[in-house]
PDB file of N, CA and C in Angstrom:
ATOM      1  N   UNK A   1      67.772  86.031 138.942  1.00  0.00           N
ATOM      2  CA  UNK A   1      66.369  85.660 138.879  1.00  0.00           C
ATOM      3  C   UNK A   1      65.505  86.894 138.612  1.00  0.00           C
ATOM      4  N   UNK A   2      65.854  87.886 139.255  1.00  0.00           N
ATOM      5  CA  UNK A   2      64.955  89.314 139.141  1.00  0.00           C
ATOM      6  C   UNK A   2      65.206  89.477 137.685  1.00  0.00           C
ATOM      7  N   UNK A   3      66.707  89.433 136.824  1.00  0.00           N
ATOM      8  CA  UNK A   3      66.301  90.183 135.874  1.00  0.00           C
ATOM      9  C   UNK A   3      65.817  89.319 134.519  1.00  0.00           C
ATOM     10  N   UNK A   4      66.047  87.489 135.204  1.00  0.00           N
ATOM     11  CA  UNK A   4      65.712  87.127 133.845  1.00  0.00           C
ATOM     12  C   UNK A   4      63.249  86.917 134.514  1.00  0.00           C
ATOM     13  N   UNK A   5      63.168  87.418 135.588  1.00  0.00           N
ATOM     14  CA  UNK A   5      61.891  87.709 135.726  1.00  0.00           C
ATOM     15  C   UNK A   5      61.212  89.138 134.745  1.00  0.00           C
ATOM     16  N   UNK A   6      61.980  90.124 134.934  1.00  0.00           N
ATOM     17  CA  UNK A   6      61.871  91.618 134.520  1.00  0.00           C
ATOM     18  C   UNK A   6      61.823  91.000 132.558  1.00  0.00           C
ATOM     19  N   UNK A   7      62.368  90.162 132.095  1.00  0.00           N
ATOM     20  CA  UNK A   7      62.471  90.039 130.476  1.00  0.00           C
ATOM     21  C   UNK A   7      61.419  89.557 130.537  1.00  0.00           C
ATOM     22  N   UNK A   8      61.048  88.820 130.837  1.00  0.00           N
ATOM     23  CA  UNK A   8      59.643  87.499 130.962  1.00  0.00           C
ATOM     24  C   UNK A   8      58.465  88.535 130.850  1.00  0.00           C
ATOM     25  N   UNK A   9      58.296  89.810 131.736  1.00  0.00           N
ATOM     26  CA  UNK A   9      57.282  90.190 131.983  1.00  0.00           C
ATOM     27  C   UNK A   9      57.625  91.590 130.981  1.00  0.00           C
ATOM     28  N   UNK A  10      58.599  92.039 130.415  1.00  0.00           N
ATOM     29  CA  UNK A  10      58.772  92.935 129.250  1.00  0.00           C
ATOM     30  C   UNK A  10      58.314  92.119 127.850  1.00  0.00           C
ATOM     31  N   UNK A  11      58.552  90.807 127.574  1.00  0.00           N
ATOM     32  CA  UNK A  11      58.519  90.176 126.304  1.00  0.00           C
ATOM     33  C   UNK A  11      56.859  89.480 126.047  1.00  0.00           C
ATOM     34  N   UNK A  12      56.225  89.850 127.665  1.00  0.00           N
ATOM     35  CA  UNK A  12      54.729  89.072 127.912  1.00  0.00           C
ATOM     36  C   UNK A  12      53.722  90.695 127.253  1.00  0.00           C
ATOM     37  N   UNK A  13      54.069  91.591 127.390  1.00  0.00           N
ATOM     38  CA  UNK A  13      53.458  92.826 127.616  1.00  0.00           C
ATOM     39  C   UNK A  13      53.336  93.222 125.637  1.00  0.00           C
ATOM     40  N   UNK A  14      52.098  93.834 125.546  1.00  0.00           N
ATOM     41  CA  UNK A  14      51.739  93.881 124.130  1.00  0.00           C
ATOM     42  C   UNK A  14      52.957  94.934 123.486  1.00  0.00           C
ATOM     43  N   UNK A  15      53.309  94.998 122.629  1.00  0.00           N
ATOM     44  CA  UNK A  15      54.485  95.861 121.672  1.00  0.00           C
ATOM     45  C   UNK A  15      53.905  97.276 121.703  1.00  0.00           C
ATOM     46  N   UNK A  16      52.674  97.525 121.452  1.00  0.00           N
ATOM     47  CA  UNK A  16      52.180  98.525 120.844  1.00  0.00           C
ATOM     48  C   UNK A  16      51.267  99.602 122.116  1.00  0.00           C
ATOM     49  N   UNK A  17      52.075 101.039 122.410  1.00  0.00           N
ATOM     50  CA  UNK A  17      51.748 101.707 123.750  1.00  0.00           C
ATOM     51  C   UNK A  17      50.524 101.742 123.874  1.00  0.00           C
ATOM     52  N   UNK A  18      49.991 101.896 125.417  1.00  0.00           N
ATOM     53  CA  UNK A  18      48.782 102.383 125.510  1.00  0.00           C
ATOM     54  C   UNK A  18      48.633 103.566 124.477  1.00  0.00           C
ATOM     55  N   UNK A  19      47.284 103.771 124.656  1.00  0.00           N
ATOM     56  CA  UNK A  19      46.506 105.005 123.702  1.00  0.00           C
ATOM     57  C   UNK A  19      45.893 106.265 124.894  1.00  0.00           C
ATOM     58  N   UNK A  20      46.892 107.091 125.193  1.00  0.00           N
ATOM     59  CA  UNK A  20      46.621 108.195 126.511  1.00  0.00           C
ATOM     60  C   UNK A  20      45.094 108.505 126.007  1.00  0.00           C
ATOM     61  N   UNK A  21      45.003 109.014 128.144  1.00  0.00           N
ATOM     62  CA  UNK A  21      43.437 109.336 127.761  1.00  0.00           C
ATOM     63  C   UNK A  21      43.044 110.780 126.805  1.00  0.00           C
ATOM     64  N   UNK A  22      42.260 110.719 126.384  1.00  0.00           N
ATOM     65  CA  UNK A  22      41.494 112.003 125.589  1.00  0.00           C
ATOM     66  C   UNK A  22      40.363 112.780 126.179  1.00  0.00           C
ATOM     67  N   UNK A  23      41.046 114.378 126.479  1.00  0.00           N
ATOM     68  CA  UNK A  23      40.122 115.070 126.934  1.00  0.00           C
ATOM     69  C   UNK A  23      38.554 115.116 126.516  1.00  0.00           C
ATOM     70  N   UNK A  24      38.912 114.858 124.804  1.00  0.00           N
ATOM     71  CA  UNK A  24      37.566 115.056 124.036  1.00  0.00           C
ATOM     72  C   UNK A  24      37.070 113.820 123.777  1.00  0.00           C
ATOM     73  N   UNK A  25      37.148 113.166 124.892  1.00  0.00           N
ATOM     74  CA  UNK A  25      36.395 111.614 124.311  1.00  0.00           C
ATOM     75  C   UNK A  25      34.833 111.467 124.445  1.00  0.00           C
ATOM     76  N   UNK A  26      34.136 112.450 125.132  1.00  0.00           N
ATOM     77  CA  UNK A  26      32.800 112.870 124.800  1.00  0.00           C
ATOM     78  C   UNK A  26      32.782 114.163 124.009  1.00  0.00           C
ATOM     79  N   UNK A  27      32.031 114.413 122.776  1.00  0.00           N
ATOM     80  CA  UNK A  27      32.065 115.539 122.373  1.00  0.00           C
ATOM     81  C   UNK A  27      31.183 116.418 122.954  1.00  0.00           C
ATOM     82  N   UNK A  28      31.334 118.084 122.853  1.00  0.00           N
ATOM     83  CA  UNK A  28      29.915 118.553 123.587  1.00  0.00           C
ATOM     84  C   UNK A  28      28.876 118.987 122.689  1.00  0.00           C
ATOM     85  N   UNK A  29      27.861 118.652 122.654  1.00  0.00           N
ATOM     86  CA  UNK A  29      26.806 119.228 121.642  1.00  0.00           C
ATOM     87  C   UNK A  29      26.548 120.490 121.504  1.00  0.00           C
ATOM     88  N   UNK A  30      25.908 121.026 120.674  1.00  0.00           N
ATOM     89  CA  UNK A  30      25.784 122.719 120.371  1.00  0.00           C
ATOM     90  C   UNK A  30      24.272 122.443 121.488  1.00  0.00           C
ATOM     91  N   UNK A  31      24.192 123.517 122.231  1.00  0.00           N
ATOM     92  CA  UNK A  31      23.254 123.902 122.721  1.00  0.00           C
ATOM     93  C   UNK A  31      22.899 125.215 122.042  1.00  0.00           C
ATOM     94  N   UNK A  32      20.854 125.180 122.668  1.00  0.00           N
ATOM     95  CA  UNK A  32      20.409 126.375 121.851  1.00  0.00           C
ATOM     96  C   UNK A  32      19.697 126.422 123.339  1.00  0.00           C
ATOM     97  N   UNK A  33      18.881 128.046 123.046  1.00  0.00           N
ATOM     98  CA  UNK A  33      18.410 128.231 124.399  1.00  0.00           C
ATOM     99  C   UNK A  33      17.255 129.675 123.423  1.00  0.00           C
ATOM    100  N   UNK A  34      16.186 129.589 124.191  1.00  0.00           N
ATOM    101  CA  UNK A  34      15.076 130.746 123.613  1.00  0.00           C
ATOM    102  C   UNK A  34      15.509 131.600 124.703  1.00  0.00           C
ATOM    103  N   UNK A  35      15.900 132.920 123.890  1.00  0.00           N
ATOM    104  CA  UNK A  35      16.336 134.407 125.151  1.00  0.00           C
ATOM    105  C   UNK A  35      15.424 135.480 124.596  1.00  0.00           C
ATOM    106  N   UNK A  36      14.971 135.952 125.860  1.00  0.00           N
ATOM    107  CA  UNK A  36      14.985 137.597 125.466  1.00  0.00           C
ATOM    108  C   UNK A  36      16.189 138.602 125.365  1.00  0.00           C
ATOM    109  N   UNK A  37      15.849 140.114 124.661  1.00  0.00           N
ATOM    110  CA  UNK A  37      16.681 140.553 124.727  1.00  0.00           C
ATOM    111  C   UNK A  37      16.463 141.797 125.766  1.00  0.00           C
ATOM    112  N   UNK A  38      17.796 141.790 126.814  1.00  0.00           N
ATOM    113  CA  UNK A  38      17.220 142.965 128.082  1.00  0.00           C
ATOM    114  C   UNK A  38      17.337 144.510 127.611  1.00  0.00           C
ATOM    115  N   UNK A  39      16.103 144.727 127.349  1.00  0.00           N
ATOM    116  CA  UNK A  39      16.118 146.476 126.997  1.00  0.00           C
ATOM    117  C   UNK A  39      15.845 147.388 128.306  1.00  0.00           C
ATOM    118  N   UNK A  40      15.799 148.609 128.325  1.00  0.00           N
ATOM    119  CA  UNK A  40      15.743 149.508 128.806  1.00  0.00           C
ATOM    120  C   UNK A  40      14.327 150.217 128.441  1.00  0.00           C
ATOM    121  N   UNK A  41      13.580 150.531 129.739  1.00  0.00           N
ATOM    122  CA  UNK A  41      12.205 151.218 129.403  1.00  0.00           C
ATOM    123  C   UNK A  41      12.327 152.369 128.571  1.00  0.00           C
ATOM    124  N   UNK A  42      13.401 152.859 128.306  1.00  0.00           N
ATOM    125  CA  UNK A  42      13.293 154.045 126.826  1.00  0.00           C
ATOM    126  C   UNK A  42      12.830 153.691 125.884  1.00  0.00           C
ATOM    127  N   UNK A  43      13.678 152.751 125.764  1.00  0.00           N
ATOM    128  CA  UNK A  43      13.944 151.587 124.289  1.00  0.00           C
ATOM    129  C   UNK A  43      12.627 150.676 123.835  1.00  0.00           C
ATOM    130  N   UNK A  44      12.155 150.453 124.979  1.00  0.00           N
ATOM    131  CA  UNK A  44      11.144 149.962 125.277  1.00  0.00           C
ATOM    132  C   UNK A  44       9.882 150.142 124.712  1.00  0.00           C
ATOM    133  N   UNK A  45       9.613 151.538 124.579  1.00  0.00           N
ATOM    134  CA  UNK A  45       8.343 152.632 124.240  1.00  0.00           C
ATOM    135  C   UNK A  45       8.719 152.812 122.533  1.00  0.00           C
ATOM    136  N   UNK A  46       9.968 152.152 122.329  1.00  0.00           N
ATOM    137  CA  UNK A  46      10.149 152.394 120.722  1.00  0.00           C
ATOM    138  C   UNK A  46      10.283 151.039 119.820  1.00  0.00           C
ATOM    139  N   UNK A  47      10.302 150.224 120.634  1.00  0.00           N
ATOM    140  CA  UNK A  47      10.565 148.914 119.906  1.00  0.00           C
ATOM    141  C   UNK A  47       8.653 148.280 120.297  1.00  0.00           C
ATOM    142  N   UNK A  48       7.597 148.396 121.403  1.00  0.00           N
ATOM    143  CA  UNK A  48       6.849 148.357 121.602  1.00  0.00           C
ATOM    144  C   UNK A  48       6.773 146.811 121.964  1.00  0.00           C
ATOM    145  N   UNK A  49       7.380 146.286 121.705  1.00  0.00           N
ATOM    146  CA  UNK A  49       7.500 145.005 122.877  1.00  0.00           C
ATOM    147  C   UNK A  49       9.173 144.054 122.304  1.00  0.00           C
ATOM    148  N   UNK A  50       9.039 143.314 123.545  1.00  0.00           N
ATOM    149  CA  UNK A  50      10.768 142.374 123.700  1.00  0.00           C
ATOM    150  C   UNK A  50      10.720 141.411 122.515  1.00  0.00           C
ATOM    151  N   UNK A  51      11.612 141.304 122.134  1.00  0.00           N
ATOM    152  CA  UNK A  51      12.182 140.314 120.770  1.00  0.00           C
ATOM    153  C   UNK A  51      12.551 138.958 121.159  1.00  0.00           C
ATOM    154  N   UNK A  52      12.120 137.783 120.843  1.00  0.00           N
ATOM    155  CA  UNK A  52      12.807 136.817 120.700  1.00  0.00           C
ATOM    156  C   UNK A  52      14.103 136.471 120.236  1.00  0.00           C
ATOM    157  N   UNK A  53      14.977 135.417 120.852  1.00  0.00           N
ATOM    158  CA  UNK A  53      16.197 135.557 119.873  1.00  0.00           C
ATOM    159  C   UNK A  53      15.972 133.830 119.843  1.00  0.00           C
ATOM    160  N   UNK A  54      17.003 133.181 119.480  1.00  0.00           N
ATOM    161  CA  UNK A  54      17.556 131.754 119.886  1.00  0.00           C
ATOM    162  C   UNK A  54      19.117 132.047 119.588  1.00  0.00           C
ATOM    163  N   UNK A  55      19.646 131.757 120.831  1.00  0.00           N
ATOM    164  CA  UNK A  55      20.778 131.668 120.946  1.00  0.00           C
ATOM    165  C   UNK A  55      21.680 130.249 120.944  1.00  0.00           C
ATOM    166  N   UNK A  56      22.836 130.114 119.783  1.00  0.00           N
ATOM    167  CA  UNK A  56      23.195 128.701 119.997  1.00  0.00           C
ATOM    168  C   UNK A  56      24.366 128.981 120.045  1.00  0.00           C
ATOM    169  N   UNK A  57      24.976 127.989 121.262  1.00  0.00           N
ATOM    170  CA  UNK A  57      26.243 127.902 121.703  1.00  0.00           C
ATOM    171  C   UNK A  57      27.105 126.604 121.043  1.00  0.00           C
ATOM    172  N   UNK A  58      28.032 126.829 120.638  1.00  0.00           N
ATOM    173  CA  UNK A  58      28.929 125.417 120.032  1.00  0.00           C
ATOM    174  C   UNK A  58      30.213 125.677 120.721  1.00  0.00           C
ATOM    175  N   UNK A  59      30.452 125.150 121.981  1.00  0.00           N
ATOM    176  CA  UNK A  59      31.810 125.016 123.086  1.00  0.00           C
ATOM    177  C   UNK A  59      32.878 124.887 121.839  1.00  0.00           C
ATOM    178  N   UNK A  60      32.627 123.798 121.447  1.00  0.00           N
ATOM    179  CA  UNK A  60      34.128 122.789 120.317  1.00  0.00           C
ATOM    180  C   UNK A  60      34.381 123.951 119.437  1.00  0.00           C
ATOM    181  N   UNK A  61      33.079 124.436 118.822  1.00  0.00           N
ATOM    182  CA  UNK A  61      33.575 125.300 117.480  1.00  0.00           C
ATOM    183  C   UNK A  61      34.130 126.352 118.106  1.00  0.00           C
ATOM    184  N   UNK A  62      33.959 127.367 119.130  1.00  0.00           N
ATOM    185  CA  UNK A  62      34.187 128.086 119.780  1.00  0.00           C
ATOM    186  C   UNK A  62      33.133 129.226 118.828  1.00  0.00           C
ATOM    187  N   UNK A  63      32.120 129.074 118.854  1.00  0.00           N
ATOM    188  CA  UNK A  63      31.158 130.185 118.008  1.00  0.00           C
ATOM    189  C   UNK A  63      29.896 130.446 118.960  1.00  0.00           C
ATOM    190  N   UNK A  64      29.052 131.581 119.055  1.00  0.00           N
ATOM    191  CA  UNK A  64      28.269 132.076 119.656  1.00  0.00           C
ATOM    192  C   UNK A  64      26.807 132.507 118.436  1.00  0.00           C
ATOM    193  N   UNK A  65      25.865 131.996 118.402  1.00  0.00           N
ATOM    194  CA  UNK A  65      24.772 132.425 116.787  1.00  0.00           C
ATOM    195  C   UNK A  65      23.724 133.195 117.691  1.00  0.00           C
ATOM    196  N   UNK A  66      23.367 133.957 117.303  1.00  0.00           N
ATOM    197  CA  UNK A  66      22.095 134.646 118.203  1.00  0.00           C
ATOM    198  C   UNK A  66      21.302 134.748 116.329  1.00  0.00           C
ATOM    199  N   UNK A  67      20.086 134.325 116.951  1.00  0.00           N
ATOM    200  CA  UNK A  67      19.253 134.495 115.530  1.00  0.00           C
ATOM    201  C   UNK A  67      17.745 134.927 115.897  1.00  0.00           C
ATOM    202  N   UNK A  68      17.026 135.888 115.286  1.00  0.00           N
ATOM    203  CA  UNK A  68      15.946 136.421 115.329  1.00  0.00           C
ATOM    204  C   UNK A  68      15.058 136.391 114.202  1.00  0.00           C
ATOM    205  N   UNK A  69      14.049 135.682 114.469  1.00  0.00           N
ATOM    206  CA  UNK A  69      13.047 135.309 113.161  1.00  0.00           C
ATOM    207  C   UNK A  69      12.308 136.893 113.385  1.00  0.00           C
ATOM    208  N   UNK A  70      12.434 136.783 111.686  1.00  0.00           N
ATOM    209  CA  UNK A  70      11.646 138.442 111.532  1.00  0.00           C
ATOM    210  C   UNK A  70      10.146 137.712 110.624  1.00  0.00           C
ATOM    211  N   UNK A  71       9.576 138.866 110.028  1.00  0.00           N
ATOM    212  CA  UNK A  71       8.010 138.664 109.607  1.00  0.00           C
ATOM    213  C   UNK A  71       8.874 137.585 108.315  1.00  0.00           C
ATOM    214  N   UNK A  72       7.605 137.140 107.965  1.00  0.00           N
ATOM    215  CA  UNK A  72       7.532 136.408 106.618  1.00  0.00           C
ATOM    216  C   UNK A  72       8.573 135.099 106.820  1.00  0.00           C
ATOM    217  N   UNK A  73       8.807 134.469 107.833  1.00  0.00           N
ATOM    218  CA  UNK A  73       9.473 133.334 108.357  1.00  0.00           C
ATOM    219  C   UNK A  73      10.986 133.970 107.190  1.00  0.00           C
ATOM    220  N   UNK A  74      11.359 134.512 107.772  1.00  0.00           N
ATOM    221  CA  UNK A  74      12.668 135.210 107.510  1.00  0.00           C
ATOM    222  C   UNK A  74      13.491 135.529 108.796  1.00  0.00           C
ATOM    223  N   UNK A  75      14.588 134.953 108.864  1.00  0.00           N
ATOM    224  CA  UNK A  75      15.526 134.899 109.823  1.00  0.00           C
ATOM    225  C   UNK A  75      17.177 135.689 109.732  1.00  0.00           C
ATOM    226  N   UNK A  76      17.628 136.401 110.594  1.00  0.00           N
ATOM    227  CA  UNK A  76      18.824 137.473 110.517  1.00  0.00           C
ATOM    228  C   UNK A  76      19.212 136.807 111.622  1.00  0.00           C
ATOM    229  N   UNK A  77      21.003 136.853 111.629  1.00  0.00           N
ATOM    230  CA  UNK A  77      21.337 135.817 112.905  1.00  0.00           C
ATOM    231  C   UNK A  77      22.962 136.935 112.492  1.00  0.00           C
ATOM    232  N   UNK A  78      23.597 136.245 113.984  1.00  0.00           N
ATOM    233  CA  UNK A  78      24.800 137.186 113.627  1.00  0.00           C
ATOM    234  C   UNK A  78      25.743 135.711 114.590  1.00  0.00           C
ATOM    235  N   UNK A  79      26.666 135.799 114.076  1.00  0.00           N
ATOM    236  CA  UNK A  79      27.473 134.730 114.716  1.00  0.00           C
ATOM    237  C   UNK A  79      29.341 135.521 115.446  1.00  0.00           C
ATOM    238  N   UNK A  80      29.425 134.972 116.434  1.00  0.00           N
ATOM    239  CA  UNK A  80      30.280 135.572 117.334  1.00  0.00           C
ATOM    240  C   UNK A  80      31.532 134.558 117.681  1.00  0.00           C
ATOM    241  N   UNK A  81      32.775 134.424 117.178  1.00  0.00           N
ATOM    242  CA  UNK A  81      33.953 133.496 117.705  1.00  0.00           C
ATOM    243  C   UNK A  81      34.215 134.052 118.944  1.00  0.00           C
ATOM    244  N   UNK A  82      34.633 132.706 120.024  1.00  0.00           N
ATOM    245  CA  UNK A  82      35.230 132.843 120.953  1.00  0.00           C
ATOM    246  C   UNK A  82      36.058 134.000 121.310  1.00  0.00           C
ATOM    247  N   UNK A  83      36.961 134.357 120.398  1.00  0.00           N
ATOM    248  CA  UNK A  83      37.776 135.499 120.465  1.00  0.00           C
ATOM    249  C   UNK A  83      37.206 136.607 120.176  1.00  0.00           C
ATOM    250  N   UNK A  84      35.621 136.764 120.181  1.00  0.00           N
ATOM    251  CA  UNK A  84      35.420 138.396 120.207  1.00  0.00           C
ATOM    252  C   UNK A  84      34.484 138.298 121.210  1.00  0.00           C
ATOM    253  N   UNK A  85      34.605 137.397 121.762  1.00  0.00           N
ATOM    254  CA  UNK A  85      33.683 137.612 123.481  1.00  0.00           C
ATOM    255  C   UNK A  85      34.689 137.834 124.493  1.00  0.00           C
ATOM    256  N   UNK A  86      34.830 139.450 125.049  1.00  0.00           N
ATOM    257  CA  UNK A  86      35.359 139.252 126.326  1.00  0.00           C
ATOM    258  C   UNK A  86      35.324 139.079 127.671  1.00  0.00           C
ATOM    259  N   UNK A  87      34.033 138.907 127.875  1.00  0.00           N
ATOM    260  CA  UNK A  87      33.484 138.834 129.210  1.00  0.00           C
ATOM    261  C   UNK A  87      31.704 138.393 129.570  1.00  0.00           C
ATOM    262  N   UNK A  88      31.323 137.304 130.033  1.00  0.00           N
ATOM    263  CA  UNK A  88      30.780 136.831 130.419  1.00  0.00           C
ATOM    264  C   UNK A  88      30.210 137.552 132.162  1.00  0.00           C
ATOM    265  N   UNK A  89      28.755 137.993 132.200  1.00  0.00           N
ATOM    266  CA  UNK A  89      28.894 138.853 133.279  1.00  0.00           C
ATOM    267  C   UNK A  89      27.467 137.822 133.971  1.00  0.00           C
ATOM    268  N   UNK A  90      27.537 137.122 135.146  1.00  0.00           N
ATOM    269  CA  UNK A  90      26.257 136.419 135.206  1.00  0.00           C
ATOM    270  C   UNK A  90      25.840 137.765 136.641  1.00  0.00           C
ATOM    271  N   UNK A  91      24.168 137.763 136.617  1.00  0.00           N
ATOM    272  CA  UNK A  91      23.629 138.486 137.338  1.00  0.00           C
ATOM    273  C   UNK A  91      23.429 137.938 138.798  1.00  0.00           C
ATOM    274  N   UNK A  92      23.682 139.256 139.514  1.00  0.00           N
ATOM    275  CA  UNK A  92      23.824 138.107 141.025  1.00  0.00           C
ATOM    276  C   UNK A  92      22.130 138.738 141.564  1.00  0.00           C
ATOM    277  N   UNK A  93      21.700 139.749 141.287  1.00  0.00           N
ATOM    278  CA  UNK A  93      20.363 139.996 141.209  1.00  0.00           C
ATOM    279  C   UNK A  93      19.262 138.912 140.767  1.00  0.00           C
ATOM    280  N   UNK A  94      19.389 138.661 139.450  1.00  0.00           N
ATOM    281  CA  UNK A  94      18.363 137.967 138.219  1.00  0.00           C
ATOM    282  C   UNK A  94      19.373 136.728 138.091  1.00  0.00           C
ATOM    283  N   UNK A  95      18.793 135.647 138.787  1.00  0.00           N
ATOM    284  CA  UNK A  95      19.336 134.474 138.274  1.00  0.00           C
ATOM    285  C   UNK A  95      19.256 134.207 136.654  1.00  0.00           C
ATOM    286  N   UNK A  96      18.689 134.071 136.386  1.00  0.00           N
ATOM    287  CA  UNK A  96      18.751 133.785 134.821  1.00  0.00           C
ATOM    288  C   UNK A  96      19.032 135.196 134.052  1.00  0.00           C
ATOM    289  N   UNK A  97      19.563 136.007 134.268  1.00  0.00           N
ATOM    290  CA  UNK A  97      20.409 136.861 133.390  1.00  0.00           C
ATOM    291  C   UNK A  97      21.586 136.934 132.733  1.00  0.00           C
ATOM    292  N   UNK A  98      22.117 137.186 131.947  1.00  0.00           N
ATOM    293  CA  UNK A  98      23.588 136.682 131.808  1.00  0.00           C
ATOM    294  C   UNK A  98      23.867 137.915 130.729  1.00  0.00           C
ATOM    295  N   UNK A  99      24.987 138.878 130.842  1.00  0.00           N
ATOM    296  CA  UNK A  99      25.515 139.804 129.968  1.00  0.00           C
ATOM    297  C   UNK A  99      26.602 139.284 129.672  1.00  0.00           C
ATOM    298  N   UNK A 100      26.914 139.761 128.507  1.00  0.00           N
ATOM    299  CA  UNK A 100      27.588 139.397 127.261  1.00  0.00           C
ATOM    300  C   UNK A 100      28.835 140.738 126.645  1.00  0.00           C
ATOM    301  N   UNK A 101      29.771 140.877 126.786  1.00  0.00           N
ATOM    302  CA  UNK A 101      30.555 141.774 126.611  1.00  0.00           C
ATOM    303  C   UNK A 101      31.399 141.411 124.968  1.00  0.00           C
ATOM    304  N   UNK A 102      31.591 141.666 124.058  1.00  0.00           N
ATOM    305  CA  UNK A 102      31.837 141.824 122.834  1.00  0.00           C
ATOM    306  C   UNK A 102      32.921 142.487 122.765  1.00  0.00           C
ATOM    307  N   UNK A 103      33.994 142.244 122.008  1.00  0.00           N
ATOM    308  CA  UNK A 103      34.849 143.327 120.953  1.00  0.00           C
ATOM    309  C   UNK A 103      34.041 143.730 120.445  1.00  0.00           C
ATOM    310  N   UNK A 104      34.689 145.659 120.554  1.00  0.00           N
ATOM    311  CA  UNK A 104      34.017 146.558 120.125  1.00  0.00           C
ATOM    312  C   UNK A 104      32.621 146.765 120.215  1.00  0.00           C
TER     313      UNK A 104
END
């Protein structure tokens, strides 16, 4: 009885396997964020005031864009892969600080 039960409930069951779950079944969006950039009062007296950047993060792509609008709506941006960031330093001083360590 058990095993002609066990066929009944193998031959009832759909043919075709589940579909495992997917880590990426929400994608993550690129975030952007308006930063300053942290200078040093030397630096400071020569640049004569702090720069805007916009920084955009894309998790999936694994890319880092920092972009700075210059005069004449003209924009210079530099883009950074995952693999040339080595270290992420958050400030335990300045909550909203966050250093950024680079190859090379």
């Amino acid at each position: 009885q058990a095993l002609k039960a066990l066929q009944e409930m193998s031959s009832a069951t759909p043919t075709t396997p589940p579909q495992p779950l997917s880590r990426k079944a929400k994608s993550i969006p690129v975030q952007t964020f308006e930063v300053k950039l942290d200078i040093t009062l030397g630096d400071l007296t020569k640049i004569g005031k702090s720069q805007k950047y916009t920084l955009s993060v894309d998790v999936e792509g694994g890319k880092l864009v920092v972009l700075k609008k210059q005069k004449d709506s003209q924009e210079d941006w530099n883009t950074f892969t995952h693999d040339k960031i080595r270290q992420l330093i958050k400030s335990q001083r300045v909550q909203n600080k966050l250093g950024i360590v680079f190859e090379k």
